[in-house]
N, C-alpha and C. Protein backbone atom coordinates (compact mmCIF):
# COMPACT_ATOMS: atom_id res chain seq x y z
N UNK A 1 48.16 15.72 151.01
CA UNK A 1 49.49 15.16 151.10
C UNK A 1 49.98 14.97 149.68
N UNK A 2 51.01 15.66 149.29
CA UNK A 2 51.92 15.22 147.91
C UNK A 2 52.14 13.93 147.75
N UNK A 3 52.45 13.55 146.68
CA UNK A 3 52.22 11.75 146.32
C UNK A 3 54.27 11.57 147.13
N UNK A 4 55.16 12.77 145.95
CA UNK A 4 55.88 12.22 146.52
C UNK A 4 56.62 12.07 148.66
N UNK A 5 55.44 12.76 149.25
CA UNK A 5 55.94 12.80 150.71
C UNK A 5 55.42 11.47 151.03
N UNK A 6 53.95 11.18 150.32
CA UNK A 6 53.63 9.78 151.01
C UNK A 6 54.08 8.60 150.80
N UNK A 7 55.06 9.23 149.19
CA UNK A 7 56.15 7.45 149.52
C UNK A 7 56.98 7.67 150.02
N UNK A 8 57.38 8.51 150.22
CA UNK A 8 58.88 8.79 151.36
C UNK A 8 58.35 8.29 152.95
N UNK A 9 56.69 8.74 153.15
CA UNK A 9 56.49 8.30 154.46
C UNK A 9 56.69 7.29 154.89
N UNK A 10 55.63 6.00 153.35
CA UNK A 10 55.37 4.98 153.32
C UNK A 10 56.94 4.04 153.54
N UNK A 11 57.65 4.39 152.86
CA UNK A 11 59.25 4.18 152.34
C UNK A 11 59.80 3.52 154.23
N UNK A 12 59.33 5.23 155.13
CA UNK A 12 59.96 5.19 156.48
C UNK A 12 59.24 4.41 157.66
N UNK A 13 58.37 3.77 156.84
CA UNK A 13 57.36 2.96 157.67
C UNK A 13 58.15 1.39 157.58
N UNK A 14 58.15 1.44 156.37
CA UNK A 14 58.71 -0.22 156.16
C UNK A 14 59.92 -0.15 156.64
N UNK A 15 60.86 0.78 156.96
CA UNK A 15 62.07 0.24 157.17
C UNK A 15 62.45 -0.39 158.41
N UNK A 16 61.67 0.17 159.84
CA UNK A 16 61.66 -0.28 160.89
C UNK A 16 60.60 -0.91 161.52
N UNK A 17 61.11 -2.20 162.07
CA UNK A 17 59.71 -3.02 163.17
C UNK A 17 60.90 -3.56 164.33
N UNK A 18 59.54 -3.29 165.25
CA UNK A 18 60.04 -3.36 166.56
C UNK A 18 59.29 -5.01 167.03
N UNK A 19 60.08 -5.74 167.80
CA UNK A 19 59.48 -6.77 168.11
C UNK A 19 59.95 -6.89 169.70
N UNK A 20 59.07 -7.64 170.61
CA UNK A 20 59.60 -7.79 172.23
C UNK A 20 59.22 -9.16 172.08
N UNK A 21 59.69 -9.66 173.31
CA UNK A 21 59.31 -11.14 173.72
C UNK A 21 58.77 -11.16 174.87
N UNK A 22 58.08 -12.60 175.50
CA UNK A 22 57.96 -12.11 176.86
C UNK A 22 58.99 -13.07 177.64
N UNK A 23 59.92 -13.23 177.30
CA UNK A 23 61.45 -14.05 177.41
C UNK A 23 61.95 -13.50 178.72
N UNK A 24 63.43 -13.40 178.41
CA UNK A 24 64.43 -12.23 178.93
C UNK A 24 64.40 -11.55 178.85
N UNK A 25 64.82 -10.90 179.69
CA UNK A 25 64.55 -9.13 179.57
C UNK A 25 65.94 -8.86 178.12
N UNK A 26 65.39 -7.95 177.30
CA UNK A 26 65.80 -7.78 175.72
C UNK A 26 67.44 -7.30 176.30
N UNK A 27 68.23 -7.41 175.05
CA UNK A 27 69.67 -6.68 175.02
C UNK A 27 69.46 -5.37 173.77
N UNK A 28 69.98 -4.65 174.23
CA UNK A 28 69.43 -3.32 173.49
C UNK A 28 70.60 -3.60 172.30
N UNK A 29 71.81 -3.41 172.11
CA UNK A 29 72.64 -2.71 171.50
C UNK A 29 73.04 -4.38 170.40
N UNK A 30 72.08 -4.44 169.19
CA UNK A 30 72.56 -5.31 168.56
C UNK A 30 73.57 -5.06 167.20
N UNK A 31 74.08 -5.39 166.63
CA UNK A 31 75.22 -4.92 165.35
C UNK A 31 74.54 -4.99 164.22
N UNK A 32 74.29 -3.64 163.77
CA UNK A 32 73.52 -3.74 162.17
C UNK A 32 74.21 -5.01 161.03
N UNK A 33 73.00 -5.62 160.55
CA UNK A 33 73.44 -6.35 159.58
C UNK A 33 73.55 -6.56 158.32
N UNK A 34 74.60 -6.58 157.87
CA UNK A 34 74.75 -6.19 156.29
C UNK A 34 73.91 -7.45 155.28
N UNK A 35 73.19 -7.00 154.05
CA UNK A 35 73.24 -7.78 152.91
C UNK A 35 71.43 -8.37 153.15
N UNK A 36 70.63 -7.24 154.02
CA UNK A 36 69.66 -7.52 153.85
C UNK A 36 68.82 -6.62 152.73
N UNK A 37 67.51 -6.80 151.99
CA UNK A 37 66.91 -6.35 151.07
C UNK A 37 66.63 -4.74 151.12
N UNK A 38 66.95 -3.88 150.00
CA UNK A 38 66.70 -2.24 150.97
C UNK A 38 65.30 -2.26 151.00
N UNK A 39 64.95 -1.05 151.51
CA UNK A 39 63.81 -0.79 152.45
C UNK A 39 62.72 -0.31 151.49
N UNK A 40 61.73 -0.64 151.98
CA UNK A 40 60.94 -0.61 151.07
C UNK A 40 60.49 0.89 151.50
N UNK A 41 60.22 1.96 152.46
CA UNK A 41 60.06 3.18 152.57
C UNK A 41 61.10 3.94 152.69
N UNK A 42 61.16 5.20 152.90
CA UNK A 42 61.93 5.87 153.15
C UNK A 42 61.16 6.71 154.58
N UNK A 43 62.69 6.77 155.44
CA UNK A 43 62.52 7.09 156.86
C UNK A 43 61.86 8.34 157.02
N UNK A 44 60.84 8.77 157.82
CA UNK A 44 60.15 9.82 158.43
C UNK A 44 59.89 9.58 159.76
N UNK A 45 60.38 10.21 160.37
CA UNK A 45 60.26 10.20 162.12
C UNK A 45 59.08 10.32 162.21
N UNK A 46 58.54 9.66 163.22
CA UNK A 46 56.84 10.55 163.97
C UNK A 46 57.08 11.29 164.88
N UNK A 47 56.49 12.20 165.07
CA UNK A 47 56.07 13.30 165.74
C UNK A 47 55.96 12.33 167.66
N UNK A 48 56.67 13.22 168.86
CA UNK A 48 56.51 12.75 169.93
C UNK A 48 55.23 12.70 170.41
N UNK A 49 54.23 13.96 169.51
CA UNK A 49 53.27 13.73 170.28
C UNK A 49 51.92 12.90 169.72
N UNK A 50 52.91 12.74 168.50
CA UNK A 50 51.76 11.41 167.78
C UNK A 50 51.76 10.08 168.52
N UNK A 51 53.55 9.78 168.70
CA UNK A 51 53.64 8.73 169.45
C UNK A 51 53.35 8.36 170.92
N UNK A 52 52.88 9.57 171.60
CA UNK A 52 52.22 9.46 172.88
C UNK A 52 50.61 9.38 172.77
N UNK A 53 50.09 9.36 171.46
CA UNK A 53 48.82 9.44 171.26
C UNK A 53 48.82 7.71 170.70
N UNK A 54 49.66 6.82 169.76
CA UNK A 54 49.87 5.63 169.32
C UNK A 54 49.73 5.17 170.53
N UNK A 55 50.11 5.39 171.55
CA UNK A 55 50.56 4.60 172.97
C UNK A 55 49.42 4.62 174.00
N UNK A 56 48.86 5.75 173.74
CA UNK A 56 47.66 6.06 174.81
C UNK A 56 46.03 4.67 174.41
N UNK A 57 45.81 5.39 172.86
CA UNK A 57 44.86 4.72 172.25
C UNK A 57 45.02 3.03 172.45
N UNK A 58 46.69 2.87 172.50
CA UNK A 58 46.88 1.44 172.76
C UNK A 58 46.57 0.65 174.12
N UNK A 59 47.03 1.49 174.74
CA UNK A 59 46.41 1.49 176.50
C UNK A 59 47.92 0.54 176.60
N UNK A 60 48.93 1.23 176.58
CA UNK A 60 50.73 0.53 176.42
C UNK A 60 50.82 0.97 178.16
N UNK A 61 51.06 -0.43 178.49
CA UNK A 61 51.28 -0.38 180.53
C UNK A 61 52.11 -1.23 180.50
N UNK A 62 52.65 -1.69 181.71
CA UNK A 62 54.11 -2.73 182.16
C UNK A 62 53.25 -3.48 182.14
N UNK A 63 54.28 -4.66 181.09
CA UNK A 63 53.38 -6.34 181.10
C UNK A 63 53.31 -6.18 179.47
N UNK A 64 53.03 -5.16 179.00
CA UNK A 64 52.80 -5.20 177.58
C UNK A 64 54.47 -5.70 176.69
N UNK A 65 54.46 -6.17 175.83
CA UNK A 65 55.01 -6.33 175.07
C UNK A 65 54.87 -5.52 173.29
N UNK A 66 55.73 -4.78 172.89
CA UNK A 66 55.51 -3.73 171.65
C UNK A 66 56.34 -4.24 170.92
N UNK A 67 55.61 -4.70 169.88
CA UNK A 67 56.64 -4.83 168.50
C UNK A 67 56.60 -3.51 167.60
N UNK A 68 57.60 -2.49 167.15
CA UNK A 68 57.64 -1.76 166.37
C UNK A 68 58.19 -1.91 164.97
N UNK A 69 57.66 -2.33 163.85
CA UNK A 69 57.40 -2.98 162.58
C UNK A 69 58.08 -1.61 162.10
N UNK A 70 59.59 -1.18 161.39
CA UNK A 70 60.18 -0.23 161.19
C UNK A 70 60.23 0.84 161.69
N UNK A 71 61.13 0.80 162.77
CA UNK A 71 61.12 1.29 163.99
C UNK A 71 61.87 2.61 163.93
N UNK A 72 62.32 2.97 162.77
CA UNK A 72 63.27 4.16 162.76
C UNK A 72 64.70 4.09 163.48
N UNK A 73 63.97 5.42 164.17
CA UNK A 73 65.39 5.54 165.75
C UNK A 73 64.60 4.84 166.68
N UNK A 74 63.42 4.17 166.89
CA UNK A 74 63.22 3.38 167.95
C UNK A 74 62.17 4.50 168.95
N UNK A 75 61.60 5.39 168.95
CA UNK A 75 61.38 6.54 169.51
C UNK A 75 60.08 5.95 169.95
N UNK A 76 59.03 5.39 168.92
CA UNK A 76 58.14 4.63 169.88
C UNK A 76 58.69 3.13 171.09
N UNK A 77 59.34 2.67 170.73
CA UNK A 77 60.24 1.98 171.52
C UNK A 77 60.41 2.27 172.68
N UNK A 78 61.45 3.13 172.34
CA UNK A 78 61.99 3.75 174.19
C UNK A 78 60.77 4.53 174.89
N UNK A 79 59.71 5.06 173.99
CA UNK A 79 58.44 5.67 174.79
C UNK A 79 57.90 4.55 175.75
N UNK A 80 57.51 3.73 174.91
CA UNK A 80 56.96 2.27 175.42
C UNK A 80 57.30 1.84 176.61
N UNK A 81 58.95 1.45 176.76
CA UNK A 81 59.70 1.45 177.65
C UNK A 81 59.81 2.51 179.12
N UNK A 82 59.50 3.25 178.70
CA UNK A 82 59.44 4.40 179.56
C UNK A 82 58.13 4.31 180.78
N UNK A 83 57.12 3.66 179.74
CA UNK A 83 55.88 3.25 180.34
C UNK A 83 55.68 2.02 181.07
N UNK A 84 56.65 1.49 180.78
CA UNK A 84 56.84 0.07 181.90
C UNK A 84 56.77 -1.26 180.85
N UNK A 85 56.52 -0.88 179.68
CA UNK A 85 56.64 -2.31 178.56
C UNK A 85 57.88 -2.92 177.75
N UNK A 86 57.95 -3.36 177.36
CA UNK A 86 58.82 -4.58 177.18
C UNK A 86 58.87 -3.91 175.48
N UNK A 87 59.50 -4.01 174.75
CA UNK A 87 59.63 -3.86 173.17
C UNK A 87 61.05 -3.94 172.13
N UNK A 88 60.71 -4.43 171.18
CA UNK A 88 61.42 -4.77 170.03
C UNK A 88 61.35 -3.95 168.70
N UNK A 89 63.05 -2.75 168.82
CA UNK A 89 62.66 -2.52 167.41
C UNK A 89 62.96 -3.29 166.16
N UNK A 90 62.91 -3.37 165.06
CA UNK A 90 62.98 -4.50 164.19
C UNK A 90 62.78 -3.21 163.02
N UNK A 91 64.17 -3.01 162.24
CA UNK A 91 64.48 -2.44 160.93
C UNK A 91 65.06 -3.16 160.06
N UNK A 92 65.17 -2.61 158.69
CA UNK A 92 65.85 -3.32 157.76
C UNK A 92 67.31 -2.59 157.59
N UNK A 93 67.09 -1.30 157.77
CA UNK A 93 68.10 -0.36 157.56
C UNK A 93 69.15 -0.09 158.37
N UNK A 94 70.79 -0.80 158.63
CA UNK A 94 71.46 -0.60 159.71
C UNK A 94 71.66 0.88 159.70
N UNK A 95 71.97 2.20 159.17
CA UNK A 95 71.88 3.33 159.30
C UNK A 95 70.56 3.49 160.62
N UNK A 96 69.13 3.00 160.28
CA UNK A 96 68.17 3.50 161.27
C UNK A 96 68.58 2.30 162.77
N UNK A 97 68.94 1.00 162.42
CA UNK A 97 69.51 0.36 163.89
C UNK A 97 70.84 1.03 164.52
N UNK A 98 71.56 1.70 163.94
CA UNK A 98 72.42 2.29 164.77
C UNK A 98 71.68 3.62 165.40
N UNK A 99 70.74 4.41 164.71
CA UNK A 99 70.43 5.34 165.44
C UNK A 99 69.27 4.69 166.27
N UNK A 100 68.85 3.91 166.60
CA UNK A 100 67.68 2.92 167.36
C UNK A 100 68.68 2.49 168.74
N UNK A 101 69.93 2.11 168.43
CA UNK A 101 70.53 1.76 169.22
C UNK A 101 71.03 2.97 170.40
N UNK A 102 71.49 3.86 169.57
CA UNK A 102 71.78 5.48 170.27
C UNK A 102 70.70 5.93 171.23
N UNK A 103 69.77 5.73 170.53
CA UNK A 103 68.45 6.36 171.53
C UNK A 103 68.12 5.47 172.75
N UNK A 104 67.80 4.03 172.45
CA UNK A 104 68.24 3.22 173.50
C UNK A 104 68.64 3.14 174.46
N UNK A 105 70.42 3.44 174.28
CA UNK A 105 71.22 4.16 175.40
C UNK A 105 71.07 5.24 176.17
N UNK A 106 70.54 5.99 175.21
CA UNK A 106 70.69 7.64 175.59
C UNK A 106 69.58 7.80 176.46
N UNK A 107 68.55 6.67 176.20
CA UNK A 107 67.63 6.80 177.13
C UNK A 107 67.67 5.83 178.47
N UNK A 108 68.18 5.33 178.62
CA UNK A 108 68.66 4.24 179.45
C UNK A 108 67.41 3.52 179.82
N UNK A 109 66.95 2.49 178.26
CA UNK A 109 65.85 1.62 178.38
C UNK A 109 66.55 0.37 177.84
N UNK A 110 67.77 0.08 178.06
CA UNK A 110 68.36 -1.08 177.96
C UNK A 110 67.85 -2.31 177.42
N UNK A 111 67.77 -2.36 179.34
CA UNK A 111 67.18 -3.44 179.98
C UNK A 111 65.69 -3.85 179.48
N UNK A 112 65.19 -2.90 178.87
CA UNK A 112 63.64 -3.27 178.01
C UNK A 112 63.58 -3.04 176.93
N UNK A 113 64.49 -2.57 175.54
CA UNK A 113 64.18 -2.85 174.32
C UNK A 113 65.43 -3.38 173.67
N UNK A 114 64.76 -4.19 172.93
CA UNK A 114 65.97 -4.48 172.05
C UNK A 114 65.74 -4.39 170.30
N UNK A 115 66.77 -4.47 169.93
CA UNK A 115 67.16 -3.55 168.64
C UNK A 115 67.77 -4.94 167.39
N UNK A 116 66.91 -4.98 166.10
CA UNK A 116 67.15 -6.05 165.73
C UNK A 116 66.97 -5.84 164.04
N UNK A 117 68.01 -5.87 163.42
CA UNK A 117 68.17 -5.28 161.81
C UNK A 117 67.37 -6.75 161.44
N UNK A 118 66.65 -6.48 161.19
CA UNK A 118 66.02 -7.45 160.42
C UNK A 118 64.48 -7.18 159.66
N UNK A 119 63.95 -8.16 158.78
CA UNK A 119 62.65 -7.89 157.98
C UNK A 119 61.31 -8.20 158.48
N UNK A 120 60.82 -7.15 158.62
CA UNK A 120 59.48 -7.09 159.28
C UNK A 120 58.46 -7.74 158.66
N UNK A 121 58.75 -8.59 157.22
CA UNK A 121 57.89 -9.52 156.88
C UNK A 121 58.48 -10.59 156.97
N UNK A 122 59.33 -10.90 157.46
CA UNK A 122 60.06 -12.20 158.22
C UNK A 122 60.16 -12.92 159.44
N UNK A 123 60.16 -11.53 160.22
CA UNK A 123 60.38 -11.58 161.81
C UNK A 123 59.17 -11.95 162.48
N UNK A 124 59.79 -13.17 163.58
CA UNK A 124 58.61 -13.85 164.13
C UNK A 124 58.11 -12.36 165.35
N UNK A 125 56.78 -12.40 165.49
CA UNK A 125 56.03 -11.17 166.21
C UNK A 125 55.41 -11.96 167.08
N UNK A 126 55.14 -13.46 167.41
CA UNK A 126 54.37 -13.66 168.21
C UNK A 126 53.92 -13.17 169.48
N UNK A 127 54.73 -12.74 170.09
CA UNK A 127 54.86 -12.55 171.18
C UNK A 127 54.55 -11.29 171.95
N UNK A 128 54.05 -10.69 170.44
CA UNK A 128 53.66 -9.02 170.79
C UNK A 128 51.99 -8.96 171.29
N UNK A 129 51.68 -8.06 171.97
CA UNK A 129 50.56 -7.85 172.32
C UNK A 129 50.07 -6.24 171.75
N UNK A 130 50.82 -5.61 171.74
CA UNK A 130 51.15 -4.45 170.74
C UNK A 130 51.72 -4.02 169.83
N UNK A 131 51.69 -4.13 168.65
CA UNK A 131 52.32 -3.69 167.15
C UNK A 131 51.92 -2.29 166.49
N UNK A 132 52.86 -1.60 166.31
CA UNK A 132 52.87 -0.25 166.34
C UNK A 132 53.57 -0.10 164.34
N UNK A 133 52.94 0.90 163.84
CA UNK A 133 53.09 0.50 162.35
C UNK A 133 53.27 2.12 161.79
N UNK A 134 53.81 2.76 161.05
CA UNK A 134 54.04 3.97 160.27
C UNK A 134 54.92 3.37 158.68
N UNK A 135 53.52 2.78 158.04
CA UNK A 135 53.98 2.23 156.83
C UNK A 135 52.68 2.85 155.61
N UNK A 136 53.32 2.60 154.74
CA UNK A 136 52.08 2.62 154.09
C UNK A 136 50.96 2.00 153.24
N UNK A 137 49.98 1.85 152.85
CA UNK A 137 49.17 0.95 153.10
C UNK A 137 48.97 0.00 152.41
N UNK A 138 49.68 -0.08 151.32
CA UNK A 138 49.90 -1.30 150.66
C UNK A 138 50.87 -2.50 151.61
N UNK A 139 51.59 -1.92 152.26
CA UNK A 139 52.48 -2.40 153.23
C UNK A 139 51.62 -2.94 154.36
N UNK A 140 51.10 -2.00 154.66
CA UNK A 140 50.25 -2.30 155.65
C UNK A 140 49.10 -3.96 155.35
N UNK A 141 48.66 -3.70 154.49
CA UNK A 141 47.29 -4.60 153.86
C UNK A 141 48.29 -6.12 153.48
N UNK A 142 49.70 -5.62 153.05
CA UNK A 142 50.72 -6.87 152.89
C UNK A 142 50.86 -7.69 154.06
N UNK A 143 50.67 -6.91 155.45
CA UNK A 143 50.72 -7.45 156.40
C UNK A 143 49.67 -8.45 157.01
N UNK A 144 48.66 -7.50 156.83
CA UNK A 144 47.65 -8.74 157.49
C UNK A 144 48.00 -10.11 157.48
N UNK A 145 47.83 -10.70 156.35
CA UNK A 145 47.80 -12.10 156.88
C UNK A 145 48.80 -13.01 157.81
N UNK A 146 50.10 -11.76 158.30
CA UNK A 146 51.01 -12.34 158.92
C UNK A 146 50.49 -11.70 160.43
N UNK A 147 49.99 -10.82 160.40
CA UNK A 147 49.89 -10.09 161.98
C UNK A 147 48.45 -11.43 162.23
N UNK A 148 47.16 -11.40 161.51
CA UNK A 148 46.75 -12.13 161.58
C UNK A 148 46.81 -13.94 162.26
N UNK A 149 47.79 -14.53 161.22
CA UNK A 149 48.48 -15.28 161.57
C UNK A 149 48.90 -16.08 162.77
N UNK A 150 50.38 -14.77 163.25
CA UNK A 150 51.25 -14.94 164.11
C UNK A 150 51.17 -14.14 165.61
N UNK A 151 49.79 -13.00 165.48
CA UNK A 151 49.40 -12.47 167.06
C UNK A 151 48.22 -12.92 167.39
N UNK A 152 48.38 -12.80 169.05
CA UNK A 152 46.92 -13.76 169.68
C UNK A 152 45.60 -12.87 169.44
N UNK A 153 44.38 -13.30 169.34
CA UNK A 153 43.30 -12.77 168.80
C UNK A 153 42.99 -11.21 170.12
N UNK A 154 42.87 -10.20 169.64
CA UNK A 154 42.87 -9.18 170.70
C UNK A 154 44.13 -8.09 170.65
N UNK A 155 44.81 -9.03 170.23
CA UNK A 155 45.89 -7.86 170.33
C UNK A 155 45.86 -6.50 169.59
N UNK A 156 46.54 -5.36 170.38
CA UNK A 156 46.80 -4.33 169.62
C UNK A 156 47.72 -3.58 168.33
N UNK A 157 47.10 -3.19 167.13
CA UNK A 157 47.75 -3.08 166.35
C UNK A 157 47.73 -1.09 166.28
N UNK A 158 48.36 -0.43 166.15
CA UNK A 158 48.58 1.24 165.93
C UNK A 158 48.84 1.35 164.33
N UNK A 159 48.01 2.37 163.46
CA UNK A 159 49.38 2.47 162.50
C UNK A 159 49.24 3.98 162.69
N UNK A 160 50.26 5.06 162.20
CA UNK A 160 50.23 6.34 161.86
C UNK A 160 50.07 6.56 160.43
N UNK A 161 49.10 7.35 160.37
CA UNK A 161 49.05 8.16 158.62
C UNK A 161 48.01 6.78 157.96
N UNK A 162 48.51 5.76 157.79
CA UNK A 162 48.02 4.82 156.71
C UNK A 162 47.02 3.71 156.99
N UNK A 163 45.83 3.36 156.86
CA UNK A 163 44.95 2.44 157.22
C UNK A 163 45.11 1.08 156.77
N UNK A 164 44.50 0.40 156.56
CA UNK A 164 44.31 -0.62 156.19
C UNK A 164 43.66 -1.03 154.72
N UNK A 165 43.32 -0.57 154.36
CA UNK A 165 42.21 -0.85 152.40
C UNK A 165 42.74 -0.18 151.69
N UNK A 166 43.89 -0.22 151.17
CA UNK A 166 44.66 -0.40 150.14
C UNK A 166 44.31 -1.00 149.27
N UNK A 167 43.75 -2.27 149.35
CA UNK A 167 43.32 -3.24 148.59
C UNK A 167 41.82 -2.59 147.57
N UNK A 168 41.17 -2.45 148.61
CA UNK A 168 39.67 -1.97 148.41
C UNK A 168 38.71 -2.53 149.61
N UNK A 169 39.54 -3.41 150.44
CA UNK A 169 38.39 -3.47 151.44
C UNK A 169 38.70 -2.74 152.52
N UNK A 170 37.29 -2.63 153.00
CA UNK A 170 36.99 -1.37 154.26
C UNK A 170 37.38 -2.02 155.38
N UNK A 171 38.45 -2.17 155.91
CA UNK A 171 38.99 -3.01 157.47
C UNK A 171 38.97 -1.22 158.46
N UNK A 172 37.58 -1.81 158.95
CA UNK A 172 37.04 -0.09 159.45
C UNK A 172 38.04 -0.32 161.61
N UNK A 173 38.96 0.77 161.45
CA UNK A 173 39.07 0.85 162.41
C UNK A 173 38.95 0.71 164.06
N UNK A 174 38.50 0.23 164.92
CA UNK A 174 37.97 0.76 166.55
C UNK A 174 37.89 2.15 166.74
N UNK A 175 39.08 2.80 166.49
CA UNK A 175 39.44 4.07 166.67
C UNK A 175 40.17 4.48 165.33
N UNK A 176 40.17 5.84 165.36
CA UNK A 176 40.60 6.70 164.29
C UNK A 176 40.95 8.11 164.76
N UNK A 177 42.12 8.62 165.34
CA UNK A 177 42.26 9.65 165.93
C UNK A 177 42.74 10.68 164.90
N UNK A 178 42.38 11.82 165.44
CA UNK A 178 43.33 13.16 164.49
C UNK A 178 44.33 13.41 165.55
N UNK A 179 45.45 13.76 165.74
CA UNK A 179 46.53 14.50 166.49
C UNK A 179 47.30 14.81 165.78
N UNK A 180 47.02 16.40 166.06
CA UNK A 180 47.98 17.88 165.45
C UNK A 180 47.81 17.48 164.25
N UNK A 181 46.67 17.27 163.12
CA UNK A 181 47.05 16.57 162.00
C UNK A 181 47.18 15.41 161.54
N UNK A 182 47.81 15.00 162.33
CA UNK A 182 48.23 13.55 161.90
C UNK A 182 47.21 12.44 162.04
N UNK A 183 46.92 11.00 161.08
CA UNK A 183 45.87 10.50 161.66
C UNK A 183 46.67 8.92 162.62
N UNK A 184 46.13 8.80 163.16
CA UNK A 184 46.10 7.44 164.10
C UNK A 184 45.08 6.33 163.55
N UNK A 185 45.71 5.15 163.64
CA UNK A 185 44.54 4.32 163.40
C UNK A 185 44.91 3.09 164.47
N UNK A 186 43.80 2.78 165.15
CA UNK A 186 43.78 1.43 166.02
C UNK A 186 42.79 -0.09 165.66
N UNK A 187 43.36 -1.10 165.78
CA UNK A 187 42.60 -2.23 165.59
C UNK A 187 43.00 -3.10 166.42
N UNK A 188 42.08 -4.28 166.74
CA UNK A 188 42.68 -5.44 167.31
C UNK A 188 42.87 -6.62 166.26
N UNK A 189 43.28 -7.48 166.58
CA UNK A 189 42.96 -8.64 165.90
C UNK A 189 42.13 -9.80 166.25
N UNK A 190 41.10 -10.36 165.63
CA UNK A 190 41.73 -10.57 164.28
C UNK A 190 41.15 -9.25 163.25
N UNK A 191 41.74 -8.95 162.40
CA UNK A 191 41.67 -7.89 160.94
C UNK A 191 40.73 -8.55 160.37
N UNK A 192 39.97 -8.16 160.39
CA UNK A 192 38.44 -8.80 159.25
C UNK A 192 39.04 -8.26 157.56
């Protein structure tokens, strides 16, 4: 991988997170909001069939709740949804919440995701039982102590492309998939 594709990846990881509740059923179509911090990646879609592999490894069924931590267009989102779960995308970038919002519609998962310009190191996640991640790994390792934190012990975390030891420590996977290339990584919490 070229250094500069993996900060562009890393770039498209941070910009979107998805968060659900186990509340109300979500309102999809929220109004991008101006005058938040830019993004710390730059956007790269995942692959559909990476994100049916994020979803599988997760074991994502109705009842689940998915937070997507720079969510793009939301594409793991409305997958999620599709599957009977509940989910929240959560970006920084109103350019990627308006196209989060489009897909939304276009998919008519309304009634189960909702769409929320905001900072994925801000945004409360409690409530997720699945957190789905395409950041990169400094980003990633930034996270711990909040996924840690703020999800119940067990829960599922996905990332695409980027692991966890950034730092230098070995936070060794459950799973570690290849698809078409691409790598998958799964953990629960708590993140040792």
């Amino acid at each position: 991988m070229h250094l500069g594709f993996a900060k562009a990846f890393v770039g498209v990881l941070l910009l979107g997170v998805s968060t659900a509740s186990a509340g109300p059923a979500p309102q999809a179509a929220a109004p991008a909001q101006q005058g938040l911090r830019q993004p710390d990646v730059i956007y790269v879609p995942t692959r559909q069939s990476v994100v049916d592999a994020m979803l599988k490894v997760a074991n994502v069924k109705a009842g689940d709740v998915l937070y997507d931590l720079g969510c793009g267009d939301g594409r793991i989102p409305v997958t999620a949804a599709k599957l009977g779960a509940r989910a929240v995308c959560i970006d920084i970038d109103p350019k990627r919440i308006a196209e989060a919002n489009e897909n939304v519609k276009k998919s008519g998962v309304g009634d189960r995701v909702r769409v929320l310009n905001q900072d994925l190191f801000t945004t409360d996640i409690s409530e997720a039982t699945v957190v789905t991640l395409y950041l990169l790994p400094s980003l990633n390792v930034k996270l711990i102590p909040k996924l840690n934190k703020e999800l119940k012990p067990g829960t599922r975390i996905v990332s695409h492309a980027f692991d966890m030891s950034a730092d230098g420590v070995d936070r060794k996977p459950r799973e570690t998939l290849n698809v078409n290339g691409r790598t998958v990584y799964f953990w629960t919490i708590p993140i040792q």
